[in-house]
Protein backbone atom coordinates (compact mmCIF):
# COMPACT_ATOMS: atom_id res chain seq x y z
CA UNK A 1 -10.06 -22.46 14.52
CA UNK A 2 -6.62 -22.39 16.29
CA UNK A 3 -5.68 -24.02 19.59
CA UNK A 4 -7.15 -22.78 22.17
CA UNK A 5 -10.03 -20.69 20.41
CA UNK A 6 -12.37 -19.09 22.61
CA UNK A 7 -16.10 -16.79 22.86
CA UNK A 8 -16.75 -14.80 25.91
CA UNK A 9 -18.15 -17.01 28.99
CA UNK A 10 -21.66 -17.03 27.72
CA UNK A 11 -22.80 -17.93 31.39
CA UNK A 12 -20.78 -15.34 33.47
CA UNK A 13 -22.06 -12.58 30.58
CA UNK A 14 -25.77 -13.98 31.87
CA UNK A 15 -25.35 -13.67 35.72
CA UNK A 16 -23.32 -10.40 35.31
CA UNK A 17 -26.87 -9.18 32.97
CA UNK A 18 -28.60 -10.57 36.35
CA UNK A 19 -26.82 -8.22 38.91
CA UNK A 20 -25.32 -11.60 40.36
CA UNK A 21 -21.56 -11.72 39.10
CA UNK A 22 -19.35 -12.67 41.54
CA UNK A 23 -18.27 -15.72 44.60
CA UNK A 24 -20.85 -15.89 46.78
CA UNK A 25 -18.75 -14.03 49.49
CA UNK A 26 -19.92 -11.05 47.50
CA UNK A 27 -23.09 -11.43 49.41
CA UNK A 28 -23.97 -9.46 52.97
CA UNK A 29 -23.21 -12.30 54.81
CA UNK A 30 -23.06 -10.20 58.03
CA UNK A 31 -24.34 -6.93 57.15
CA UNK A 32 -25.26 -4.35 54.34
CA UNK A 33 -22.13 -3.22 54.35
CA UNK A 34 -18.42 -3.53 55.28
CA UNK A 35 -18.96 -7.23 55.19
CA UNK A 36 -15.45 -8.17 54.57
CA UNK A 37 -13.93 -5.15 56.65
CA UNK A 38 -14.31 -6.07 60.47
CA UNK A 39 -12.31 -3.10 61.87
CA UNK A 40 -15.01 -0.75 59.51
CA UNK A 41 -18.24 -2.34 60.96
CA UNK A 42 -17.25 -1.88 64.58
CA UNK A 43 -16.01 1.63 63.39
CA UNK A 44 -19.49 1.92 62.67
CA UNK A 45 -21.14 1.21 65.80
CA UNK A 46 -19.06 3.61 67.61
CA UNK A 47 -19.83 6.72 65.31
CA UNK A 48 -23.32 5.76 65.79
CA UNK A 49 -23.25 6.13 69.24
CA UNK A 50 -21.11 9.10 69.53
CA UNK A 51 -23.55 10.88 67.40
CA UNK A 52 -26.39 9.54 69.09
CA UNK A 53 -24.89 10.83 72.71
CA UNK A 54 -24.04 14.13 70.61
CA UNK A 55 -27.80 14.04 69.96
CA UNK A 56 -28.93 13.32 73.38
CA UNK A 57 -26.58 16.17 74.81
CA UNK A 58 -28.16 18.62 73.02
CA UNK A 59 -31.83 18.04 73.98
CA UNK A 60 -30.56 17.52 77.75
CA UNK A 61 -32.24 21.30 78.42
CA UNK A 62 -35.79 20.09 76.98
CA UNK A 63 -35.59 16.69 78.37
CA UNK A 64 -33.21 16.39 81.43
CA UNK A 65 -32.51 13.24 82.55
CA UNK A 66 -35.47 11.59 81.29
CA UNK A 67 -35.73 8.98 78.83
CA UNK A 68 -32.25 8.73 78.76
CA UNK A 69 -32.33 5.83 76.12
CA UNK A 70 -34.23 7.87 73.51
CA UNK A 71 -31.68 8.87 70.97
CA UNK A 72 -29.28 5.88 71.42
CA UNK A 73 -31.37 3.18 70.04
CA UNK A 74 -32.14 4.21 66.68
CA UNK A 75 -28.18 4.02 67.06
CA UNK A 76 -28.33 0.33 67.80
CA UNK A 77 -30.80 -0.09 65.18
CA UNK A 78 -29.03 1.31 62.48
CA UNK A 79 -25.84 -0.47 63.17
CA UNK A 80 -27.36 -3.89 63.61
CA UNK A 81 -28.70 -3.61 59.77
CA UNK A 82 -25.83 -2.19 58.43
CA UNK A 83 -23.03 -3.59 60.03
CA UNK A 84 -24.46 -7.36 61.55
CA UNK A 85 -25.45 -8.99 65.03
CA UNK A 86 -21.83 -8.37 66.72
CA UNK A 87 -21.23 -4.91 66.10
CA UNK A 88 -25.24 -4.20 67.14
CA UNK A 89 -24.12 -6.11 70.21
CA UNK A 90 -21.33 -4.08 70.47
CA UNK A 91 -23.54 -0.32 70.25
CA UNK A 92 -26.04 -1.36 72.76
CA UNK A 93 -23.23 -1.81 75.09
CA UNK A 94 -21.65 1.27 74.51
CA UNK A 95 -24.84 3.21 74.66
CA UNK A 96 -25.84 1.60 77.96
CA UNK A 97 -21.86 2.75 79.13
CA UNK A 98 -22.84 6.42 78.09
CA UNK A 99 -26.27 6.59 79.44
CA UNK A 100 -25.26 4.92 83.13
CA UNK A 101 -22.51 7.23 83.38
CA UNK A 102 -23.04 10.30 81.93
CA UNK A 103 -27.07 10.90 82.07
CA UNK A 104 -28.75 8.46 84.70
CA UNK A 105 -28.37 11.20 87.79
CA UNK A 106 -25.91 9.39 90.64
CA UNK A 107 -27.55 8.53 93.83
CA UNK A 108 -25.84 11.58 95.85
CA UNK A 109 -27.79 13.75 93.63
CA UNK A 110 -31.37 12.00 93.78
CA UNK A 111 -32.72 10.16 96.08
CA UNK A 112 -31.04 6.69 96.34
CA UNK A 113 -34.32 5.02 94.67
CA UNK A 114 -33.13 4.15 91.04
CA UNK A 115 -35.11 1.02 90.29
CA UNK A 116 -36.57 2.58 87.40
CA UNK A 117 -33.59 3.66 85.77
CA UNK A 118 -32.30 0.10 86.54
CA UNK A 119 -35.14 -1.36 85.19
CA UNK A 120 -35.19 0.91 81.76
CA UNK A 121 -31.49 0.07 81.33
CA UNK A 122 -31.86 -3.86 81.60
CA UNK A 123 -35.22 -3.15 78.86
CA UNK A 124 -32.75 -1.37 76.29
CA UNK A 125 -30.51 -3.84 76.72
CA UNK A 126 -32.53 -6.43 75.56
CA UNK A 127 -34.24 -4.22 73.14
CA UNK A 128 -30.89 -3.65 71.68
CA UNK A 129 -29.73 -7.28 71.33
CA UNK A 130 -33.54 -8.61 70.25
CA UNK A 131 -32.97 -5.97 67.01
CA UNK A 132 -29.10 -7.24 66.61
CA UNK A 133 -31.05 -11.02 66.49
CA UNK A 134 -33.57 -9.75 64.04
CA UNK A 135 -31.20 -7.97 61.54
CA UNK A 136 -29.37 -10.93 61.87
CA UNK A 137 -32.08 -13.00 60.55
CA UNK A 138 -33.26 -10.74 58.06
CA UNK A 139 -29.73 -10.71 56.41
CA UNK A 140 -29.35 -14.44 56.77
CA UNK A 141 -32.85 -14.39 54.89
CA UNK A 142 -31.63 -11.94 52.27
CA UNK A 143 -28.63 -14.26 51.81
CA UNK A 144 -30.78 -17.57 51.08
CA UNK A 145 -33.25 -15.35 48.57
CA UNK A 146 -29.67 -13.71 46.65
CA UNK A 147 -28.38 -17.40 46.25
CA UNK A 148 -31.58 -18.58 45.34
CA UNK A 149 -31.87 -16.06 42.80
CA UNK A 150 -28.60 -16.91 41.68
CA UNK A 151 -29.11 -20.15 41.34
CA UNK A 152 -32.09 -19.83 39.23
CA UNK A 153 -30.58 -17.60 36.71
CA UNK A 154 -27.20 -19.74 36.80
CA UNK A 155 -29.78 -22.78 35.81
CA UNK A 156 -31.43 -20.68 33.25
CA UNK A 157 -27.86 -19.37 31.87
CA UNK A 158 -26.76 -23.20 31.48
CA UNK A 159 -30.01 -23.51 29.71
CA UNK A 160 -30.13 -20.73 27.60
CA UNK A 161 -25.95 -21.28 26.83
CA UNK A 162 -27.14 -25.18 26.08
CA UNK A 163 -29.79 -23.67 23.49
CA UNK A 164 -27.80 -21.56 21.63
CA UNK A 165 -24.62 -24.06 21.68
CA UNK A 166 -26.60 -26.51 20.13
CA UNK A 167 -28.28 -24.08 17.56
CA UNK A 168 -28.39 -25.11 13.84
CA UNK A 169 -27.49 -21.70 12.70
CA UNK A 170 -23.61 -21.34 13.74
CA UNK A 171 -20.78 -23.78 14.43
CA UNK A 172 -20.11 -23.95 18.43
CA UNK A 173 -16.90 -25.54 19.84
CA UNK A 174 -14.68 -25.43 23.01
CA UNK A 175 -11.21 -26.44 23.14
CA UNK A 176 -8.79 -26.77 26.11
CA UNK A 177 -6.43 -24.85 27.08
CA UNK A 178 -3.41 -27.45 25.77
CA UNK A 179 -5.36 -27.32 21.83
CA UNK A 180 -7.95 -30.84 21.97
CA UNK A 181 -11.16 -29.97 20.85
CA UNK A 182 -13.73 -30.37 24.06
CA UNK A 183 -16.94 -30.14 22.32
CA UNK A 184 -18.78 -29.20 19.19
CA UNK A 185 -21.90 -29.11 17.64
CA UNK A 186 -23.60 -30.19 14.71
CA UNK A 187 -23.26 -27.30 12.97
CA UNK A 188 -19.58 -26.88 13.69
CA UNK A 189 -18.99 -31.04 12.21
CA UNK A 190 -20.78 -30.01 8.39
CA UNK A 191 -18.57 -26.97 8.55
CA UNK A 192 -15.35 -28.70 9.47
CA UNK A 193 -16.14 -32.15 7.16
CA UNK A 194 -15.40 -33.92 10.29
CA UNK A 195 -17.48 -36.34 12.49
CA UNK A 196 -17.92 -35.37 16.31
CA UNK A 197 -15.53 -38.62 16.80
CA UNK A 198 -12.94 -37.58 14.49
CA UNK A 199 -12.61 -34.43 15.75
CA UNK A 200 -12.53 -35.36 19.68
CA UNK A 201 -9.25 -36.86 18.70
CA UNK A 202 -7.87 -33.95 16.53
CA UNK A 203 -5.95 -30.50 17.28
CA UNK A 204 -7.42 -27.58 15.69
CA UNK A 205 -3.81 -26.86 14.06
CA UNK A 206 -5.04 -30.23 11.93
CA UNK A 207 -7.41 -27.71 10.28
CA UNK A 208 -5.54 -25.35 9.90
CA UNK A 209 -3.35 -24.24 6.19
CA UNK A 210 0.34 -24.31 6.63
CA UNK A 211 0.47 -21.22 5.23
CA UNK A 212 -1.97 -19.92 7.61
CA UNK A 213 -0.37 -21.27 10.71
CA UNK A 214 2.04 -18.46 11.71
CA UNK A 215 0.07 -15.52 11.33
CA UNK A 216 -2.89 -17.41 13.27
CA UNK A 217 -0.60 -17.94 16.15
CA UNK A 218 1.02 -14.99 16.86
CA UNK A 219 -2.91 -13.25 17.09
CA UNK A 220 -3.25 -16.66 19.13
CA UNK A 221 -0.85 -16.01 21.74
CA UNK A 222 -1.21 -12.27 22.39
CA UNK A 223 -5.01 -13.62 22.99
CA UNK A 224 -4.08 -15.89 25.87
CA UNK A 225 -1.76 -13.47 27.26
CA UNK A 226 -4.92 -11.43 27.53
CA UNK A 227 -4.03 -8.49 25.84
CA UNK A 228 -7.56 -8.12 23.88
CA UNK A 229 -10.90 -9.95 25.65
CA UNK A 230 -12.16 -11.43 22.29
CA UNK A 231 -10.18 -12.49 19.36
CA UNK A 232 -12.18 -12.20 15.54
CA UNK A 233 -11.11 -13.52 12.53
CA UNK A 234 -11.50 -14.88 9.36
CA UNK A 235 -9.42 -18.06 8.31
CA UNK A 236 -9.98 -21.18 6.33
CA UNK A 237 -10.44 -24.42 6.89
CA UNK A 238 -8.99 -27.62 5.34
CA UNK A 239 -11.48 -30.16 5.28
CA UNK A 240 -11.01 -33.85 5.32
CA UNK A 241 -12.47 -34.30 1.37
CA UNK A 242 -9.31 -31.68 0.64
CA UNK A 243 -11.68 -28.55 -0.08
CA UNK A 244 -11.45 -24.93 1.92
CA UNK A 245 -13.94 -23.59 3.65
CA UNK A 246 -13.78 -20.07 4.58
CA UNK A 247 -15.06 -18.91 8.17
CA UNK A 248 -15.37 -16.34 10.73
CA UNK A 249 -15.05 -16.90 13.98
CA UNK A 250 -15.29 -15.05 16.92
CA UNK A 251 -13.30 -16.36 20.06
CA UNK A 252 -13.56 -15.93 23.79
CA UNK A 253 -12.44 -17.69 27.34
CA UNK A 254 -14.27 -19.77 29.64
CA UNK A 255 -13.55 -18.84 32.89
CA UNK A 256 -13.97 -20.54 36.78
CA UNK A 257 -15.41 -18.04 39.34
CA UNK A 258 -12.02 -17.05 40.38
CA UNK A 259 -11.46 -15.31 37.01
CA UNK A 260 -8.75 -18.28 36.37
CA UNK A 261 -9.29 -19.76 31.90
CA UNK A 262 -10.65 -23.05 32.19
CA UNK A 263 -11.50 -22.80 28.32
CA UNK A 264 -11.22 -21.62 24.96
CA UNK A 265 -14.67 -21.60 23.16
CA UNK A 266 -15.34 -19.60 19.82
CA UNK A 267 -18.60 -19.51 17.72
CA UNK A 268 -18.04 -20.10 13.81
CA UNK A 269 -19.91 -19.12 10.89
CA UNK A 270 -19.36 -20.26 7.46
CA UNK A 271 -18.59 -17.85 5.06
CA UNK A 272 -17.70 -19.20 2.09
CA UNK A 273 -20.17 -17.71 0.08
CA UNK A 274 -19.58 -14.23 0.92
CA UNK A 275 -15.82 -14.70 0.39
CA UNK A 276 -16.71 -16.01 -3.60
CA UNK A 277 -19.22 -12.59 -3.93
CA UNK A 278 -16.23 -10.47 -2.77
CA UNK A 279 -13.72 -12.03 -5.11
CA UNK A 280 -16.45 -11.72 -8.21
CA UNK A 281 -17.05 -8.08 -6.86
CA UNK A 282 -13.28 -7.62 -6.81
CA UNK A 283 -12.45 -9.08 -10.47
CA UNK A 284 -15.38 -6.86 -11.48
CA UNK A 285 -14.38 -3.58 -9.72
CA UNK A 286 -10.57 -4.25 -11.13
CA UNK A 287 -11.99 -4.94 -14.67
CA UNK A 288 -13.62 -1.95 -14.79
CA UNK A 289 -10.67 -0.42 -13.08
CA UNK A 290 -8.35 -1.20 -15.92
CA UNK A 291 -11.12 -0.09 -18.69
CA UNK A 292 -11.46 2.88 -17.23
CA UNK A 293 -7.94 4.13 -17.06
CA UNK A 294 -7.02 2.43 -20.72
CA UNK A 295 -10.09 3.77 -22.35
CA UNK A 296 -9.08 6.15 -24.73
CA UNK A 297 -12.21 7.87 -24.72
CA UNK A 298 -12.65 10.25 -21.95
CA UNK A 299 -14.74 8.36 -18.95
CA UNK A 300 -16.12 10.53 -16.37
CA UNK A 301 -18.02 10.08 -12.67
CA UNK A 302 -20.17 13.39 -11.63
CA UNK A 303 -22.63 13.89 -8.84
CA UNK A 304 -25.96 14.50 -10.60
CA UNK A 305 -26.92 17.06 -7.46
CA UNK A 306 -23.92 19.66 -8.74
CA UNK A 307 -22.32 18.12 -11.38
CA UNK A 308 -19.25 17.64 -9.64
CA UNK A 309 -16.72 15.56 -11.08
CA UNK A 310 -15.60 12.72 -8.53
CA UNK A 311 -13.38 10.93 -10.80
CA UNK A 312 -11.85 11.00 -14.66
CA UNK A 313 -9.48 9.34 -16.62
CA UNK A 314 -6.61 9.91 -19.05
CA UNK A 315 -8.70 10.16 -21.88
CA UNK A 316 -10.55 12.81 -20.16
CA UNK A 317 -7.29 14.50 -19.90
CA UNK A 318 -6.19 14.03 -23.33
CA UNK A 319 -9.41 15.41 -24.81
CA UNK A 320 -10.04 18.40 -22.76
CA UNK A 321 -6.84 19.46 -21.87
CA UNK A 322 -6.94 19.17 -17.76
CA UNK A 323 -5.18 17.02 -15.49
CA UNK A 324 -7.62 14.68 -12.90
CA UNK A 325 -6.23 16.87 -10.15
CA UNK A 326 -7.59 19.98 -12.02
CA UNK A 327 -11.02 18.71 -12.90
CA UNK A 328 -11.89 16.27 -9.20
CA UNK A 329 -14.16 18.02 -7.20
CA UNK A 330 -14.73 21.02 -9.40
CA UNK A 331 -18.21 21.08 -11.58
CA UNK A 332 -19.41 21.53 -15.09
CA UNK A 333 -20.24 25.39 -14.79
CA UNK A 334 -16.77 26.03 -12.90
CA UNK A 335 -15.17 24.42 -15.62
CA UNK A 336 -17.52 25.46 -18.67
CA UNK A 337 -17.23 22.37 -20.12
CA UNK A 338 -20.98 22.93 -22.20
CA UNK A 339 -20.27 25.20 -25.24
CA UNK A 340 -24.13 25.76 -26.03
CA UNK A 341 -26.30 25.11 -22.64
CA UNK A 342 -28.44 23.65 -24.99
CA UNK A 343 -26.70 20.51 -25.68
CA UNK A 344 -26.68 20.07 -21.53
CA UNK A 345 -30.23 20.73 -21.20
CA UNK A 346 -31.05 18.00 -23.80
CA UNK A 347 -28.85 15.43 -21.54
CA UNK A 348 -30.31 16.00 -18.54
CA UNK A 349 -33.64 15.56 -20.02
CA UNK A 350 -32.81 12.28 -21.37
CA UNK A 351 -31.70 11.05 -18.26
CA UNK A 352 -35.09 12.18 -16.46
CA UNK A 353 -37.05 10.41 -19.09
CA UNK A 354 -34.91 7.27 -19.79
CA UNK A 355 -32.06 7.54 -17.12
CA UNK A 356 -29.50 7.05 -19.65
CA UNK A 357 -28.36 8.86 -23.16
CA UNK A 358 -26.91 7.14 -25.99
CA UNK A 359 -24.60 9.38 -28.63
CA UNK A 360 -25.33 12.75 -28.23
CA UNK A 361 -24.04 15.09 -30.18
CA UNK A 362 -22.40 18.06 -28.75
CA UNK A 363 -19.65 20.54 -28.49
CA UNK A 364 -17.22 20.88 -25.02
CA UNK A 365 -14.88 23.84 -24.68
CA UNK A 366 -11.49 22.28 -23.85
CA UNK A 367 -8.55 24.10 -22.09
CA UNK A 368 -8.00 27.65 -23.49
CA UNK A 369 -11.29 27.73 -24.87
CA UNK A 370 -10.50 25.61 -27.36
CA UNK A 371 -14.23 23.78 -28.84
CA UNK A 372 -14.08 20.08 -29.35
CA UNK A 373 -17.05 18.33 -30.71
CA UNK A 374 -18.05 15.34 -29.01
CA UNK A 375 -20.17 12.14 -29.10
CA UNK A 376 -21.50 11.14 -26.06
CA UNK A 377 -23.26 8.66 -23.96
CA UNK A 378 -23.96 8.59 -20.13
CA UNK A 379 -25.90 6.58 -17.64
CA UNK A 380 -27.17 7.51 -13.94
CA UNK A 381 -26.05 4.74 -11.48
CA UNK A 382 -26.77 4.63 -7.47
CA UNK A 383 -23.15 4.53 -5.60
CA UNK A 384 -23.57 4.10 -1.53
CA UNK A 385 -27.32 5.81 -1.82
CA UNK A 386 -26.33 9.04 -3.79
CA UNK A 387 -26.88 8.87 -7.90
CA UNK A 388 -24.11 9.59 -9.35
CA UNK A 389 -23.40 10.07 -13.32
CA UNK A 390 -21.30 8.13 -15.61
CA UNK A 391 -20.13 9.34 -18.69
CA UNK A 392 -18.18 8.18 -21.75
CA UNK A 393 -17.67 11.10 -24.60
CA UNK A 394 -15.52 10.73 -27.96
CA UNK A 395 -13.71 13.45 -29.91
CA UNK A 396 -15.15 13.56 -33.01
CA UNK A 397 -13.32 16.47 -34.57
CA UNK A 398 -11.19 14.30 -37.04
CA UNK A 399 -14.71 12.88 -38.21
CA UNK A 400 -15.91 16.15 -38.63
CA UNK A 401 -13.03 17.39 -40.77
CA UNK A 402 -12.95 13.86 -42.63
CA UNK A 403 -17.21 15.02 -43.23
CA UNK A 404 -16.47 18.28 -44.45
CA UNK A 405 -12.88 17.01 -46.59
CA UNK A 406 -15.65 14.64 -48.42
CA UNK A 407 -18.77 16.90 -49.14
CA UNK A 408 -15.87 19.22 -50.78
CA UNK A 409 -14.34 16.57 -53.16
CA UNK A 410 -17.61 15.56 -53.93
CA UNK A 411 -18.77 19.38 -54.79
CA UNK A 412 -15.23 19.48 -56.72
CA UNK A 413 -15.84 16.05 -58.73
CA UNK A 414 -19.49 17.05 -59.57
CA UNK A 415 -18.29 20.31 -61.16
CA UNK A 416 -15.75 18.41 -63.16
CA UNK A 417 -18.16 15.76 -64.61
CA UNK A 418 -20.49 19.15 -65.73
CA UNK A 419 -17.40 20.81 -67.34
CA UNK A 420 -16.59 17.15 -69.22
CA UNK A 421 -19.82 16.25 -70.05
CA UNK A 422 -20.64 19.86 -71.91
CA UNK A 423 -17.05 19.48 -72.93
CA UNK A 424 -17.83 16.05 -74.94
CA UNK A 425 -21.00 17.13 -76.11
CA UNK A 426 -19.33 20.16 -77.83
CA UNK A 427 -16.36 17.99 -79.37
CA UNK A 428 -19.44 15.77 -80.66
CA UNK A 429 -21.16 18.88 -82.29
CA UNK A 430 -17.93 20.00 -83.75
CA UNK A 431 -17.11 16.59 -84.90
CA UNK A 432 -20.47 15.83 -86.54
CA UNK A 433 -21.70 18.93 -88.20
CA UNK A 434 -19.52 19.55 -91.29
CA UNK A 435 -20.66 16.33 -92.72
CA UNK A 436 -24.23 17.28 -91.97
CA UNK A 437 -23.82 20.58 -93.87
CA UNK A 438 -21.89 18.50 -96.69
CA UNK A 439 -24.92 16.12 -97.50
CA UNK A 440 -26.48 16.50 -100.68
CA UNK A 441 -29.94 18.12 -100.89
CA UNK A 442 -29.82 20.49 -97.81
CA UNK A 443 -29.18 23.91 -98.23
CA UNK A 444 -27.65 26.46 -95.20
CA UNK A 445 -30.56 27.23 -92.98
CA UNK A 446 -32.51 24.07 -94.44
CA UNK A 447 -35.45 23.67 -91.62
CA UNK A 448 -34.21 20.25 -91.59
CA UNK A 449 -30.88 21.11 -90.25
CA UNK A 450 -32.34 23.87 -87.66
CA UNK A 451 -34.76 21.59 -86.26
CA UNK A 452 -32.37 19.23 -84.46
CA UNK A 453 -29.97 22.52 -83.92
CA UNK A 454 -32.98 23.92 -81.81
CA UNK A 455 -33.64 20.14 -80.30
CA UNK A 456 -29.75 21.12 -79.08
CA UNK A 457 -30.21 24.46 -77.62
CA UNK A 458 -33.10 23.36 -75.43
CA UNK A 459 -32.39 19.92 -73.97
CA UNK A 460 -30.81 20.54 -70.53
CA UNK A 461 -27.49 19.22 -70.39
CA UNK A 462 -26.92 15.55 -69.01
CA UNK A 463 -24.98 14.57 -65.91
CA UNK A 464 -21.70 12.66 -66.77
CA UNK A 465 -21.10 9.62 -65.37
CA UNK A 466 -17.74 8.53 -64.54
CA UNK A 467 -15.63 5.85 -66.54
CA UNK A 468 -18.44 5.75 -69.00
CA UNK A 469 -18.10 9.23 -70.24
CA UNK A 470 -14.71 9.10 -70.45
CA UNK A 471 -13.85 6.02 -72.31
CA UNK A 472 -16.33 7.10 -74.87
CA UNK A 473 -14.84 7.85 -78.46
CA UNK A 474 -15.62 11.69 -79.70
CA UNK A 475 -18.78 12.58 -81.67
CA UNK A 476 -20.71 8.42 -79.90
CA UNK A 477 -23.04 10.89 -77.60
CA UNK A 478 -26.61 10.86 -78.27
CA UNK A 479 -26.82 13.96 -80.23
CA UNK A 480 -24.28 12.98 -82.32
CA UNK A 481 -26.05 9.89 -82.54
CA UNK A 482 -29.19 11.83 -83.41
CA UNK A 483 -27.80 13.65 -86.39
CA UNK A 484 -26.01 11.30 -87.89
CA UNK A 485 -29.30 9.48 -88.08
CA UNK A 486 -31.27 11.86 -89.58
CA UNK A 487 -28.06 12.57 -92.09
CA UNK A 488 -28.27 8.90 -93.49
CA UNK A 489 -32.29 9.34 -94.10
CA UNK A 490 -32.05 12.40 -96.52
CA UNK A 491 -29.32 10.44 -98.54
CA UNK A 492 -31.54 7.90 -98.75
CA UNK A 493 -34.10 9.89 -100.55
C-alpha cells in the first residue's frame, strides 16, 4: 500500500450496473427528452405543428373545413410527453393560430353564425392544456419512481460495498487523498501486523521498504494524474514484528457524483505463500537449468506425438555431431537418429507399459553417418497439458572398445598359459625319463615303463595357472611326480 491507494468506486460500479449513474438532473425532469435544451423542446412543438397543418392541408379535399382540430392534437399530445407542460402549452397555441386563420372559413364566406367553430376552438384549447397537465404529472411521477429506484439500489450498493469491505477473505482499506489511512478491515490489520488504532495514525509510506519507495511512487503518481483507471501491483510489506509480507493489491478512486476523487481505496490480498512456491519453483527450474546444460551426457526434450526435438544440450551436440539450432524442431526420422528401428520400437514400448526406460542399449547414427552406441534412459513428463519426452543417453563406444580390448587379452593370455603349461610338462618328461630308463631291473619297452608312458599320452592336458606354474622348478609337475614314484618302488625290490 502507497499513499493514496485506491479500488474502483465499488458503489458508482453498482448504480452504473443499475442503469442509474449519474446527478439526478440526468432525470426527465420536464420531458422525455431535450430536458436540459430549452431552445430544442420548443423547437419541438413547432415541427409538430407544422407537420400536423402539413397533414391537415392535405386531407382539406376529403374533409373541407370540418373538424378542423383533427390532425393538430395528436401534435399537442406528442409534444406535451416529449418535450414537458410549457412547450405543450406552447403547440396548442400555435395550432389554435393555424386553425382560426387558415381553416375556420371567415364570416364573409359563411354565414356570420360561427358559434360552433368558437365553441370547438375554446374545447381544443382546453383539451390541449388538460394533456400538457397530465404529461406533466406523469413525468413528475416517473421522476419520484427513478429516484426511488435509485435510492434503493444506492442503499443496497452501501450494503452490499459494507459486506464485502468487511469480508474475512481480503484486506480492505481507504486512504485520503493527502496519504492517512481512512479505514480498514480486519483482514487488512493481520496482514499489515498493525492494530486498527495504530494504523489510523500511520502513512502507508510507514509500510512501505525503502528500497521499494521510488519505484512505488512514480506508478503512484501517474495513477492520480489519471493516466490508467486502476493501478495493480505486487509489493511488500514491513510489518511491525520486522517480517515481510508479500501482497497484491489492486487500487482504485472513490469518487463524489461530480466525478471529483474524494478517495483512494485498494483491496489487498496476501500473497506470501505464492511468492515462496515461485522462488522454490525458480531455484528448481534454474537447478535443472544448470544440469542440463553441464551434463555431459546428451539430455534431450521431444514431443512424444512426432518426436520432435524441443530442446538439447551440449552434450547432445558433442555426441551426435549437430548443433541445437540443427536438431530444435526437427524429428527423429528427419534426422535418423535410430540405427536399427528396432531399438526405437523397444523404447516406445517401455514407455507405454511403464512410462519410463532405464539403460537401454542401442546404437544412434551421428553426423555423417557415423554409428555411436549408446546407453539410454528416458521418462514421459506432462509440460502445459502436452506429454512431452525426456531423455538422457551416454556414449558408450570407449566401453565397448575397452569390452572387446579385454575379451582379446584374455583369449591371448589363455593361449599362452596352454603353450606354458604343455611347455613345462614336456621339460618335466625330458627331465625325468633318462633316470627312469637308467634304473636297474627294467629293460627298454619294460610294460612297467609303457604303462605310465600311455597314462601320458591320454590324460588331457591341464590348464596352467598363473604365478603357480611359473615359479615351479622343472621336472615338480605331477607326472614327473608320478614317475619318479614308481622309479623309487622297483629299486626297492
Amino acid at each position: 500500500m502507497t499513499s493514496a491507494s485506491p479500488v474502483d468506486d465499488v458503489r458508482s460500479h453498482k448504480l452504473k450496473s443499475h442503469g442509474l449513474a449519474g446527478s439526478m438532473s440526468a432525470l426527465p425532469t420536464r420531458g422525455l427528452l431535450f430536458s436540459e435544451r430549452p431552445l430544442a423542446r420548443y423547437a419541438v412543438a413547432c415541427i409538430a405543428v407544422a407537420a400536423a397543418a402539413l397533414v391537415r392541408l392535405a386531407a382539406a379535399r376529403y374533409i373541407g373545413s370540418n373538424y378542423p382540430f383533427l390532425t393538430f392534437f395528436p401534435a399537442v399530445l406528442l409534444t406535451a410527453t416529449l418535450a414537458g407542460f410549457w412547450p405543450g402549452v406552447f403547440a396548442t397555441f400555435l395550432a389554435v393560430v393555424l386553425a382560426w386563420s387558415w381553416i375556420v372559413p371567415r364570416p364573409w364566406h359563411v354565414p356570420p353564425d360561427t358559434t360552433p367553430d368558437a365553441v370547438r376552438l375554446m374545447l381544443f384549447t382546453a383539451l390541449g392544456v388538460a394533456t400538457s397537465v397530465v404529461a406533466r404529472l406523469y413525468q413528475r411521477g416517473r421522476q419520484k419512481a427513478a429516484q426511488h429506484e435509485k435510492a434503493v439500489a444506492l442503499r443496497e450498493s452501501e450494503e452490499q460495498f459494507r459486506a464485502f469491505f468487511d469480508s474475512p477473505a481480503v484486506g480492505a482499506v481507504e486512504v485520503t487523498l493527502d496519504g492517512r489511512f481512512f479505514r480498514m478491515n480486519d483482514r487488512f490489520c493481520q496482514i499489515a501486523g498493525y492494530s486498527r488504532e495504530e494504523l489510523l495514525t500511520m502513512s502507508p509510506v510507514n509500510m512501505s521498504l525503502p528500497e521499494d519507495r521510488l519505484h512505488e511512487g512514480d506508478r503512484l503518481t501517474r495513477f492520480l494524474q489519471g493516466e490508467a483507471p486502476f493501478l495493480d501491483v505486487e509489493r511488500r510489506y514491513l510489518r511491525k514484528d520486522g517480517s515481510i509480507t508479500w501482497v497484491h493489491e489492486t487500487h482504485g478512486m472513490i469518487r463524489d457524483s461530480a466525478g471529483r476523487p474524494v478517495r483512494s481505496a485498494a483491496i489487498v490480498e496476501d500473497i506470501t505463500e505464492r511468492k515462496r512456491a515461485e522462488e522454490t519453483i525458480r531455484e528448481s527450474e534454474e537447478r535443472f537449468r544448470v544440469a542440463f546444460q553441464i551434463s555431459p551426457d546428451a539430455i534431450d526434450i521431444a514431443r512424444v506425438q512426432d518426436g520432435v526435438y524441443v530442446a538439447v544440450n551440449e552434450g547432445f551436440s558433442g555426441m551426435m555431431g549437430w548443433s541445437e539450432a540443427k536438431v530444435v524442431g526437427r524429428s527423429w526420422l528427419e534426422l535418423g537418429i535410430w540405427e536399427d528401428p528396432t531399438d526405437r520400437d523397444r523404447l516406445l514400448a517401455g514407455l507405454d507399459r511403464d512410462g519410463f526406460v532405464r539403460n537401454l542399449e542401442a546404437r544412434f547414427r551421428a553426423k555423417h553417418g557415423r554409428v555411436v552406441p549408446v546407453l539410454t534412459s528416458a521418462q514421459l513428463l506432462t509440460l502445459r497439458g502436452q506429454q512431452y519426452l525426456l531423455s538422457v543417453t551416454r556414449d558408450i563406444s570407449e566401453l565397448k572398445r575397452s569390452e572387446e580390448e579385454r575379451s582379446r587379452l584374455k583369449s591371448v593370455l589363455y593361449e599362452a598359459a596352454k603353450i606354458e603349461a604343455i611347455g613345462q610338462l614336456a621339460g618335466g618328461i625330458a627331465h625325468d625319463f633318462p633316470r627312469v630308463r637308467a634304473s636297474p631291473g627294467h629293460r627298454s619297452g619294460a610294460p612297467r615303463l609303457e604303462r605310465p608312458g600311455a597314462r601320458l599320452r591320454e590324460a588331457p592336458a591341464p590348464r596352467a595357472r598363473r604365478g603357480r606354474a611359473a615359479g615351479r622348478a622343472p621336472g615338480s609337475g605331477p607326472v614327473a611326480c608320478a614317475l619318479r614314484s614308481g622309479t623309487d618302488r622297483a629299486s626297492h625290490h
